[in-house]
Protein backbone atom coordinates (compact mmCIF):
# COMPACT_ATOMS: atom_id res chain seq x y z
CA UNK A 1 102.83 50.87 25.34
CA UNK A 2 98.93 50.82 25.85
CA UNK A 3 98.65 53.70 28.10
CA UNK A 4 98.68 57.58 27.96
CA UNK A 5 101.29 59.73 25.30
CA UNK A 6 102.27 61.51 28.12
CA UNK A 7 103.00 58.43 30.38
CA UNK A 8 105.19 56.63 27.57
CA UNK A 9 107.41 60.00 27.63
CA UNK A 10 107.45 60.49 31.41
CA UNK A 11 108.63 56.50 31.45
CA UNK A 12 111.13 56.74 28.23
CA UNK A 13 112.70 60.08 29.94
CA UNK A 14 113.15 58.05 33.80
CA UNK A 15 114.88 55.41 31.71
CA UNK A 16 117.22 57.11 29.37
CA UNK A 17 117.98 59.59 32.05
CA UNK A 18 120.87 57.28 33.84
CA UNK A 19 122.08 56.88 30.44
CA UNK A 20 122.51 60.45 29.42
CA UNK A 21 124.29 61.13 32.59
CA UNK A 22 126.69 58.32 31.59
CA UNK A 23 127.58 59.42 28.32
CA UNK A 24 128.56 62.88 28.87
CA UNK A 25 129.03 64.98 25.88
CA UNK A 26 126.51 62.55 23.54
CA UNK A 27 123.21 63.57 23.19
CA UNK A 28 120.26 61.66 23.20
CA UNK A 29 116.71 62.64 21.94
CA UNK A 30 113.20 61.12 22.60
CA UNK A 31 109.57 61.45 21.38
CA UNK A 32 107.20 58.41 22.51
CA UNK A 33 109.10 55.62 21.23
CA UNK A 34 111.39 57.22 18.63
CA UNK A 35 115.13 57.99 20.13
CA UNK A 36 118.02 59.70 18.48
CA UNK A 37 121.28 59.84 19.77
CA UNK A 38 124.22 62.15 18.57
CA UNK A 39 128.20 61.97 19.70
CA UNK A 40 131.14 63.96 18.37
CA UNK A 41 133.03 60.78 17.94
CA UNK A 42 131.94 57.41 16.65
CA UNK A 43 133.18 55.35 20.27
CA UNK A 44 131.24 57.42 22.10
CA UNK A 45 127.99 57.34 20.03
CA UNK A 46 128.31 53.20 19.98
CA UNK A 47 129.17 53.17 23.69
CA UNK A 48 125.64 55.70 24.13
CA UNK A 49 123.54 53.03 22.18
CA UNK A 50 124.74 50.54 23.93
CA UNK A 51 123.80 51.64 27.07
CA UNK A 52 120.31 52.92 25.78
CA UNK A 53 119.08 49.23 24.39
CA UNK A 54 120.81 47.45 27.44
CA UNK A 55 118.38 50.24 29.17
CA UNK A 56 115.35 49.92 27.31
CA UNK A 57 115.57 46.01 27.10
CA UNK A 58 116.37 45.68 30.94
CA UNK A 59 113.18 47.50 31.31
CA UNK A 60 111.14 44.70 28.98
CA UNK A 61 110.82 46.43 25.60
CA UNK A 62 111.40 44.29 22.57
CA UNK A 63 113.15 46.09 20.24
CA UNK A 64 113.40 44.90 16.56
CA UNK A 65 116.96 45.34 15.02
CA UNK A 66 116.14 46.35 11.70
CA UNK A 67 114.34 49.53 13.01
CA UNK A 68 117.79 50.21 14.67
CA UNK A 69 119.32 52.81 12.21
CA UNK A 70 122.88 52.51 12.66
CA UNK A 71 123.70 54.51 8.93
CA UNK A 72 122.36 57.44 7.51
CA UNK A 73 120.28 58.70 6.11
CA UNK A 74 118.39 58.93 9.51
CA UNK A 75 114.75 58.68 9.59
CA UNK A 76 112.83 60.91 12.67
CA UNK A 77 110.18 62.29 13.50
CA UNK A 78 109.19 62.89 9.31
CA UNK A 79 112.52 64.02 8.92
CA UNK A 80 115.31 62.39 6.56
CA UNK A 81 118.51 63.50 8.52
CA UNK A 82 121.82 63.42 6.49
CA UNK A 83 125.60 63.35 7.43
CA UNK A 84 125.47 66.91 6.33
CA UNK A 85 121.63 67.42 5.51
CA UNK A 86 118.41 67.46 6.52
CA UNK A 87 115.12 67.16 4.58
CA UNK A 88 111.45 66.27 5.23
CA UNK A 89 110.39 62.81 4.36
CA UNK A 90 108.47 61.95 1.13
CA UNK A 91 105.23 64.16 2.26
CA UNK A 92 102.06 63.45 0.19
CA UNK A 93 100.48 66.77 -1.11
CA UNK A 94 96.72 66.41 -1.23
CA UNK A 95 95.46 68.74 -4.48
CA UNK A 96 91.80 67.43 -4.42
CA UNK A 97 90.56 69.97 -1.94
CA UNK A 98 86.88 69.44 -1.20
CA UNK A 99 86.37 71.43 2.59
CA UNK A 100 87.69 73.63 4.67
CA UNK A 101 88.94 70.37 6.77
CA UNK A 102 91.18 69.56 3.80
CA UNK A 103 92.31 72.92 3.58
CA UNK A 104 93.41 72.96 7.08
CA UNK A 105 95.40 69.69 6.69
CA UNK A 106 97.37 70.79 3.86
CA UNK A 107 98.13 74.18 5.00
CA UNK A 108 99.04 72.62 8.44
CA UNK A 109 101.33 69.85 6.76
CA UNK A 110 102.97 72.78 4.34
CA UNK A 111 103.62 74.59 7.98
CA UNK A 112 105.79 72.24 9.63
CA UNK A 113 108.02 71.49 6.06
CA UNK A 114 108.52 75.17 5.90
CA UNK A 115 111.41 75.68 8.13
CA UNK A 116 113.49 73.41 5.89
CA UNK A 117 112.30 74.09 2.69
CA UNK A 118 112.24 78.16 2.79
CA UNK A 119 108.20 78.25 1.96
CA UNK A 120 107.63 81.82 2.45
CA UNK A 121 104.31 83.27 3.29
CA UNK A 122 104.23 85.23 -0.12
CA UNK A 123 104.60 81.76 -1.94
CA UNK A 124 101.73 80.09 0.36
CA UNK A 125 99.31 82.95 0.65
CA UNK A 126 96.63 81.92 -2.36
CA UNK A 127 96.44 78.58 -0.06
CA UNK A 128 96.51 80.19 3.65
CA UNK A 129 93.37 82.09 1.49
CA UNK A 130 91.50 79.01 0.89
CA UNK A 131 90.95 78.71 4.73
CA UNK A 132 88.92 82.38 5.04
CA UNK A 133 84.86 81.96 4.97
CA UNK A 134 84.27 78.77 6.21
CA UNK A 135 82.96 78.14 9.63
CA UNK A 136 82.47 74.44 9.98
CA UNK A 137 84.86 72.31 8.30
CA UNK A 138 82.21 70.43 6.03
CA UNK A 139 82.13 73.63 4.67
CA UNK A 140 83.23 73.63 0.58
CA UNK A 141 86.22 75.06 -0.93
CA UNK A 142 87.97 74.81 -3.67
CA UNK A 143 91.56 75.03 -5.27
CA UNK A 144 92.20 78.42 -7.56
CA UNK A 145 94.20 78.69 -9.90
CA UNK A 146 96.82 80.67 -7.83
CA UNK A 147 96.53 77.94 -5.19
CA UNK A 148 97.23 75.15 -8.10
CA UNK A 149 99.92 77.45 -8.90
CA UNK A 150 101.73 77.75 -5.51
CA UNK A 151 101.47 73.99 -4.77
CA UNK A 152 103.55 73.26 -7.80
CA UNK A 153 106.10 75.62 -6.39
CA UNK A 154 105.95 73.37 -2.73
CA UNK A 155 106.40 70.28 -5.16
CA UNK A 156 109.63 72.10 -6.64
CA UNK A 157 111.12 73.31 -3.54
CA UNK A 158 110.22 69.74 -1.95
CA UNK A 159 112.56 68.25 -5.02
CA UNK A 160 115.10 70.71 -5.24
CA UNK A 161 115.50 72.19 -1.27
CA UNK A 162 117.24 71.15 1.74
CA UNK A 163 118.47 72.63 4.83
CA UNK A 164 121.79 71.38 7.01
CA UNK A 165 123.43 70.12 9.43
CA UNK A 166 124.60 72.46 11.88
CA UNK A 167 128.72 72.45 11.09
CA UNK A 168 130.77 72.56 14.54
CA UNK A 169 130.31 74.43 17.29
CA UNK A 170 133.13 76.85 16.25
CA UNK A 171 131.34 77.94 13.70
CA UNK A 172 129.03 80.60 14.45
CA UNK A 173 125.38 81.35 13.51
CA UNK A 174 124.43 84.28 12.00
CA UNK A 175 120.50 85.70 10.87
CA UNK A 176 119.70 87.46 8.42
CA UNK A 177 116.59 89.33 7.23
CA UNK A 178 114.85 88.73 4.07
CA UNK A 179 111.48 89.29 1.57
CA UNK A 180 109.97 92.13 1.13
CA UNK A 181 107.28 94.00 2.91
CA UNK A 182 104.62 92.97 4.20
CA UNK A 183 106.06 89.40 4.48
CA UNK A 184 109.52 90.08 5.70
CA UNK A 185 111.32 86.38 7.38
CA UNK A 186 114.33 85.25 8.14
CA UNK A 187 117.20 82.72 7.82
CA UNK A 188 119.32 81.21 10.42
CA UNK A 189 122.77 79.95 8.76
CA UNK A 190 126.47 79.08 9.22
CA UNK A 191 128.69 81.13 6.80
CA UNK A 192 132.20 78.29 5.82
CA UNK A 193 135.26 79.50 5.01
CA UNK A 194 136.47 78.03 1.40
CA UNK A 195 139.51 78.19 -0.58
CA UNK A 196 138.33 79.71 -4.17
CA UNK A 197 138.80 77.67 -7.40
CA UNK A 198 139.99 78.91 -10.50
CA UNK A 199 137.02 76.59 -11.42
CA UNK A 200 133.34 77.95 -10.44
CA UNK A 201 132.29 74.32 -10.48
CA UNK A 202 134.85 73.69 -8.21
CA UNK A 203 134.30 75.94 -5.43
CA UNK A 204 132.38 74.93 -2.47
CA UNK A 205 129.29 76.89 -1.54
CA UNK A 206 129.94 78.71 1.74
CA UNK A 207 126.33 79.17 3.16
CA UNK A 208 125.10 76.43 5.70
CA UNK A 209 121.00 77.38 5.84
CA UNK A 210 120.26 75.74 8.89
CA UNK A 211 116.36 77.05 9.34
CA UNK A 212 114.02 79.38 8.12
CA UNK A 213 111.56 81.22 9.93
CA UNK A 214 108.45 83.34 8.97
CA UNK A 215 106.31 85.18 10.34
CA UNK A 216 102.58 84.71 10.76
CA UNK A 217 100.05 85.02 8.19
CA UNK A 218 97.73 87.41 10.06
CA UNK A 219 99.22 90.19 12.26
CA UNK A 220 97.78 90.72 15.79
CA UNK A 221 97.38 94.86 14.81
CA UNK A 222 95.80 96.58 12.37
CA UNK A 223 98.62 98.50 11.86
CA UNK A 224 102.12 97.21 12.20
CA UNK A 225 105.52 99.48 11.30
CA UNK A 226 108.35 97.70 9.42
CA UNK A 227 110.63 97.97 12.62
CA UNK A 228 107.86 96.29 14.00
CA UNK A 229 107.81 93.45 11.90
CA UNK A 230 112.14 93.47 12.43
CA UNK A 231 112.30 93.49 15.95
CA UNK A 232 109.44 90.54 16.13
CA UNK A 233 111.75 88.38 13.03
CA UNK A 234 114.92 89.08 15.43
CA UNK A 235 113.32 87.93 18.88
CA UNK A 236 111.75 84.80 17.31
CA UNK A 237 115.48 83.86 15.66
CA UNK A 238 117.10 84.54 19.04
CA UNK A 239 114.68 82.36 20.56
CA UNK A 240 115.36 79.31 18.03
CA UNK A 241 118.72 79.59 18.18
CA UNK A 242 118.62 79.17 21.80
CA UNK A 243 116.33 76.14 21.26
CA UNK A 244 118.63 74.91 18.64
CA UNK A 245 122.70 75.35 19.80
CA UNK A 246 122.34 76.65 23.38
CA UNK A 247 123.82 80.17 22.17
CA UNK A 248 123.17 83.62 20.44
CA UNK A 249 124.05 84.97 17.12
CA UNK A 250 127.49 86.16 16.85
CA UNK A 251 126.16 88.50 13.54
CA UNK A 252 122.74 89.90 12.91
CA UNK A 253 122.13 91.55 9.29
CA UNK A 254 119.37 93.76 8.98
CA UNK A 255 118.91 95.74 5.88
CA UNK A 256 119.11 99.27 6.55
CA UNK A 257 118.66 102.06 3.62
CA UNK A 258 121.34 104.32 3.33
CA UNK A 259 120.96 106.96 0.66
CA UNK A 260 124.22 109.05 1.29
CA UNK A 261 127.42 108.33 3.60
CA UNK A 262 127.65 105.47 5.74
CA UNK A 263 125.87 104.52 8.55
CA UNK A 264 127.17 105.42 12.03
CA UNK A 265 126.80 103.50 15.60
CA UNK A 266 124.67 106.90 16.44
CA UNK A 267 122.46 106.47 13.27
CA UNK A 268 121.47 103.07 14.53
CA UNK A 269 121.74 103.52 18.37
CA UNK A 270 118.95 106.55 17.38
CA UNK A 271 117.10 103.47 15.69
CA UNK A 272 116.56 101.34 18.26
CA UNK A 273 116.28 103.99 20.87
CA UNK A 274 113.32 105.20 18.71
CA UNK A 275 111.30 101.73 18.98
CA UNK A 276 110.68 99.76 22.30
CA UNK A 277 110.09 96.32 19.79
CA UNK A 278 113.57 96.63 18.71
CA UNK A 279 115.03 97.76 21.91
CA UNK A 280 113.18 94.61 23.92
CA UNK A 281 114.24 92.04 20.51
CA UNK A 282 117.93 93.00 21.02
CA UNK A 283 117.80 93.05 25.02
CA UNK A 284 120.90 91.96 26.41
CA UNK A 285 122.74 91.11 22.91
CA UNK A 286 126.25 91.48 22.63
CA UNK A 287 127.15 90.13 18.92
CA UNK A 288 127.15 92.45 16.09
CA UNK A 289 124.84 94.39 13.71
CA UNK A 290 125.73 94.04 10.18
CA UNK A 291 123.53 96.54 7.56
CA UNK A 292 125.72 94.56 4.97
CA UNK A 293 125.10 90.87 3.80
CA UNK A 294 127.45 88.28 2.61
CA UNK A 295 128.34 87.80 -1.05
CA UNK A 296 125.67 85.24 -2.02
CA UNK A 297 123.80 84.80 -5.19
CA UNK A 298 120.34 84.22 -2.89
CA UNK A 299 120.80 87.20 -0.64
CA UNK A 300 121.17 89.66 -3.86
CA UNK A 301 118.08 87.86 -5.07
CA UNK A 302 115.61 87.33 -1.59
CA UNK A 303 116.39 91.11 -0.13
CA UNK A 304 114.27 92.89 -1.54
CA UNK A 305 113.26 95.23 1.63
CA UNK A 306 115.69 97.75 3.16
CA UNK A 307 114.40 99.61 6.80
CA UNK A 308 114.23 103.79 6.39
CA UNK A 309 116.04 105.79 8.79
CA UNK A 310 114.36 108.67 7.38
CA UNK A 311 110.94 109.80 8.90
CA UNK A 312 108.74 112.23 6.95
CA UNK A 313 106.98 113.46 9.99
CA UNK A 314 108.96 117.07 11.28
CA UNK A 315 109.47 117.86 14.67
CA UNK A 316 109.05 121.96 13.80
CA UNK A 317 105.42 123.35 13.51
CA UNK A 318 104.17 123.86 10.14
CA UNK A 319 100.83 125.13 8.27
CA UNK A 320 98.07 124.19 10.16
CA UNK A 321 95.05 121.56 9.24
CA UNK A 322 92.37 120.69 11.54
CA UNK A 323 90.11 117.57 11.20
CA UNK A 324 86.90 116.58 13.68
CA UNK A 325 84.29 114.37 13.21
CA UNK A 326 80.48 113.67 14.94
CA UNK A 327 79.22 110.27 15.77
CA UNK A 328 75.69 111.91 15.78
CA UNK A 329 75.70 113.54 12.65
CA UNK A 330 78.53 111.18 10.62
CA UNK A 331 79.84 115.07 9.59
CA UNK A 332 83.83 114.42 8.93
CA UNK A 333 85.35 117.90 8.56
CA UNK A 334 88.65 119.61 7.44
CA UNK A 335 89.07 123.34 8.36
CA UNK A 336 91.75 125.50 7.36
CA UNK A 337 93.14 129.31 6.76
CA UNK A 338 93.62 130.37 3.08
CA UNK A 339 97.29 131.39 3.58
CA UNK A 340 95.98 133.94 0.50
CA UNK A 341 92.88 135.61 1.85
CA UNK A 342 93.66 134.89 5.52
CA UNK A 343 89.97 133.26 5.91
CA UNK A 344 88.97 130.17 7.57
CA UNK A 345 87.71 127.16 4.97
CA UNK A 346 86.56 123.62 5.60
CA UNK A 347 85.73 120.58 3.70
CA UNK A 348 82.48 119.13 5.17
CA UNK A 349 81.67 115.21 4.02
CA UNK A 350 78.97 113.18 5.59
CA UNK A 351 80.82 109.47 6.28
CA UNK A 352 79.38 106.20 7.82
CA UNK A 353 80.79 104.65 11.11
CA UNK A 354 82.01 105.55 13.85
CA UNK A 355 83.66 108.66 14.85
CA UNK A 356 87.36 107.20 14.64
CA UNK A 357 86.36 106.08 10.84
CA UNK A 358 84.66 109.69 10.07
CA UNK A 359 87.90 111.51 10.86
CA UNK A 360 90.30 109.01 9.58
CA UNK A 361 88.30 109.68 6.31
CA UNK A 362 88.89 113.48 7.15
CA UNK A 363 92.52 112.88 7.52
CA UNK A 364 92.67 110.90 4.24
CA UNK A 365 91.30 114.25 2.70
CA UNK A 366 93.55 116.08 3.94
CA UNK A 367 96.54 114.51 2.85
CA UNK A 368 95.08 114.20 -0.73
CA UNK A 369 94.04 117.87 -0.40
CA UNK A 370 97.55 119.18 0.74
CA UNK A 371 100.84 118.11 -0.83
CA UNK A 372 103.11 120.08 0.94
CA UNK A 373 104.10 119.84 4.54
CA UNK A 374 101.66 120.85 7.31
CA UNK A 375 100.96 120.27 10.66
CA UNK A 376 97.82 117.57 11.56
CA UNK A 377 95.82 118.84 14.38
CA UNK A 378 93.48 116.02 15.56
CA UNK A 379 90.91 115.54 18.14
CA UNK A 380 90.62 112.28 18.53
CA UNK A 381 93.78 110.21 20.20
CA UNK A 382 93.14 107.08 18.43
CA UNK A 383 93.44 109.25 14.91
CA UNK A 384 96.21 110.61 16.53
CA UNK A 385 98.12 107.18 17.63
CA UNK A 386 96.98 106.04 13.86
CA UNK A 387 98.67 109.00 12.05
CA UNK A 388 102.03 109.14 14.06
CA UNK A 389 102.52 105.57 13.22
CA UNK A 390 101.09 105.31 9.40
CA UNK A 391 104.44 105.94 8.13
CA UNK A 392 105.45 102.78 5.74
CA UNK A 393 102.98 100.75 7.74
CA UNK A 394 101.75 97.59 6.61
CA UNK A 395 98.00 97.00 7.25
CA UNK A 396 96.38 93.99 8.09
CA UNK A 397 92.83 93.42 6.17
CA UNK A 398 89.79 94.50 8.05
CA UNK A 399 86.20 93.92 7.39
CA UNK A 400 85.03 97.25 8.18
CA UNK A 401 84.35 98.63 4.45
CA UNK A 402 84.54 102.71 5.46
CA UNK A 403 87.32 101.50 7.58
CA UNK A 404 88.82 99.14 4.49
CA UNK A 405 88.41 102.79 2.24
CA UNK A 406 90.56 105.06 4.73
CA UNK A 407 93.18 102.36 4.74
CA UNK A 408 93.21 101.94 1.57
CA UNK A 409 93.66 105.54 0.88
């Protein structure tokens, strides 16, 4: 069709539309041109394509019969769709990177294989690096040796990987979270009941991955908590799932350290009542919390991150510090009483920036200077905000060096 993208849709959709009324439970998917249909029973899905190339011819499209795939595997939309799985097509990886414009392209193409290969962030990060610097995309780059080294591992997984079909609808999805901090994802899968062989060769493997999910390179904070990063993994899988079947999870497995005891419905109502992320991710779900995984050979291996239910921080007053800072005079101060002598002290440092940075640095002291517990009196409410949430943070990279130092610290 010589017209607009969106035209060719808007026309394909008017025309299939009688025909998905028709054919009830099938289903019938369209991009452009390319149309897929799926039917629980073969009659049904002959009678659906049927009625879509009676459609699409009565309408004046030609339509050549050795593009119609009638057996699998099914080719659409770059994917290779099997009667049980699905896998990208044959995608060319382009190693001679020149400019940032390549590295866009590959890193862009290595995106959308990702959900079905399980290409985590940690295994694409020296690439996603080859696109900081650059401002125009003439600008040159080149492939390190990390980046050589992580697309040999897409080339693997591209070989080796493969996600599936998702098994009837009365088997139910689960999600389950994986990696380690600070890239945590996800995996939506179907878990299949199998009869055990006396023979390990034998035995069928139970886990259905169906998609992975990650989350993004950069983080929109500075600072982000690990429940954080948990309730943002859950309300992106509820989302897909929804995009996907229609339906929720009927099982959600987060990873929850416990060091003694077991872990009680208060213990994790106390959680979630503790952080608005999680309490907005898990809004109106109904299906279960699981802090235990099934017994798989890649769940022992890919969690690697367990969320603390123990805080540091003490809700009784303790020892008192006191930090300030001056924007005029870049002094960052800690001032304390000698619990020995009963007289006031103070560390005095001259730091670069802005307030906020002088006594974050001033902070940073103080936590170096005083291993056991105290109490943090601050003056400023951004140090304050920073403090009460530093605990296991993950920090985003910042180009601020004096602001880079108290981080790092």
């Amino acid at each position: 069709m010589k017209n607009s993208p969106s035209i060719c849709q808007w026309y394909l959709s008017s025309l299939l539309s009688p025909v998905r009324a028709a054919v009830g439970e099938a289903i019938i998917l369209h991009y452009m041109d390319d149309v897929l249909l799926f039917a629980p029973s073969d009659d049904l899905l002959s009678h659906a394509l049927d009625l879509t190339i009676d459609s699409l011819v009565a309408a004046g499209f030609e339509l050549q019969e050795e593009k119609i795939q009638r057996m699998p595997p099914w080719k659409y939309l770059g994917l290779e769709i099997g009667k049980r799985t699905i896998v990208p097509q044959k995608l060319v990886i382009k190693n001679n990177i020149r400019t940032l414009a390549d590295a866009q392209q590959l890193c862009g193409s290595l995106n959308w294989v990702r959900p079905w290969l399980g290409l985590t962030t940690e295994d694409l990060d020296p690439l996603f690096n080859l696109l900081k610097g650059g401002e125009e995309l003439s600008s040159l780059t080149t492939l390190t040796r990390e980046a050589r080294a992580a697309l040999e591992k897409v080339q693997d997984c591209m070989a080796t990987r493969q996600a599936n079909r998702c098994k009837s609808s009365d088997l139910p999805f689960k999600f389950i979270i994986l990696g380690k901090l600070p890239h945590l994802h996800r995996m939506i899968f179907q878990w299949e009941r199998v009869e055990k062989s006396t023979k390990d060769k034998d035995c069928k493997d139970p886990l259905l991955i169906i998609e992975w999910v990650f989350l993004s390179h950069h983080w929109s904070k500075r600072m982000t908590r690990p429940q954080e990063l948990v309730a943002e993994l859950i309300r992106k899988a509820r989302t897909r799932i929804r995009e996907l079947a229609g339906c929720d999870f009927e099982c959600i497995h987060i990873p929850i350290e416990v060091n003694s005891g077991q872990i009680t419905k208060a213990m994790l109502e106390h959680l979630i009542h503790e952080n608005e992320a999680l309490q907005f991710a898990l809004e109106s779900y109904t299906g279960q919390i699981s802090i235990h995984q099934p017994a798989h050979k890649l769940f022992r291996k890919q969690i690697q991150f367990k969320l603390s239910l123990k805080s540091v921080q003490s809700r009784r007053p303790l020892k008192a510090v006191f930090t300030d800072a001056s924007g005029t005079s870049h002094k960052s101060v800690i001032t304390w009483t000698n619990p020995q002598t009963q007289q006031w002290e103070k560390d005095l440092v001259e730091v670069e920036g802005s307030p906020q940075v002088a006594e974050l640095a001033a902070v940073v002291r103080a936590f170096e200077k005083f291993p056991e517990p105290f109490s943090l009196v601050r003056d400023l409410a951004y140090v304050a905000g920073v403090v009460s949430r530093a605990e296991q943070a993950v920090l985003s990279e910042v180009s601020n060096s004096a602001f880079s130092t108290c981080s790092q610290n």
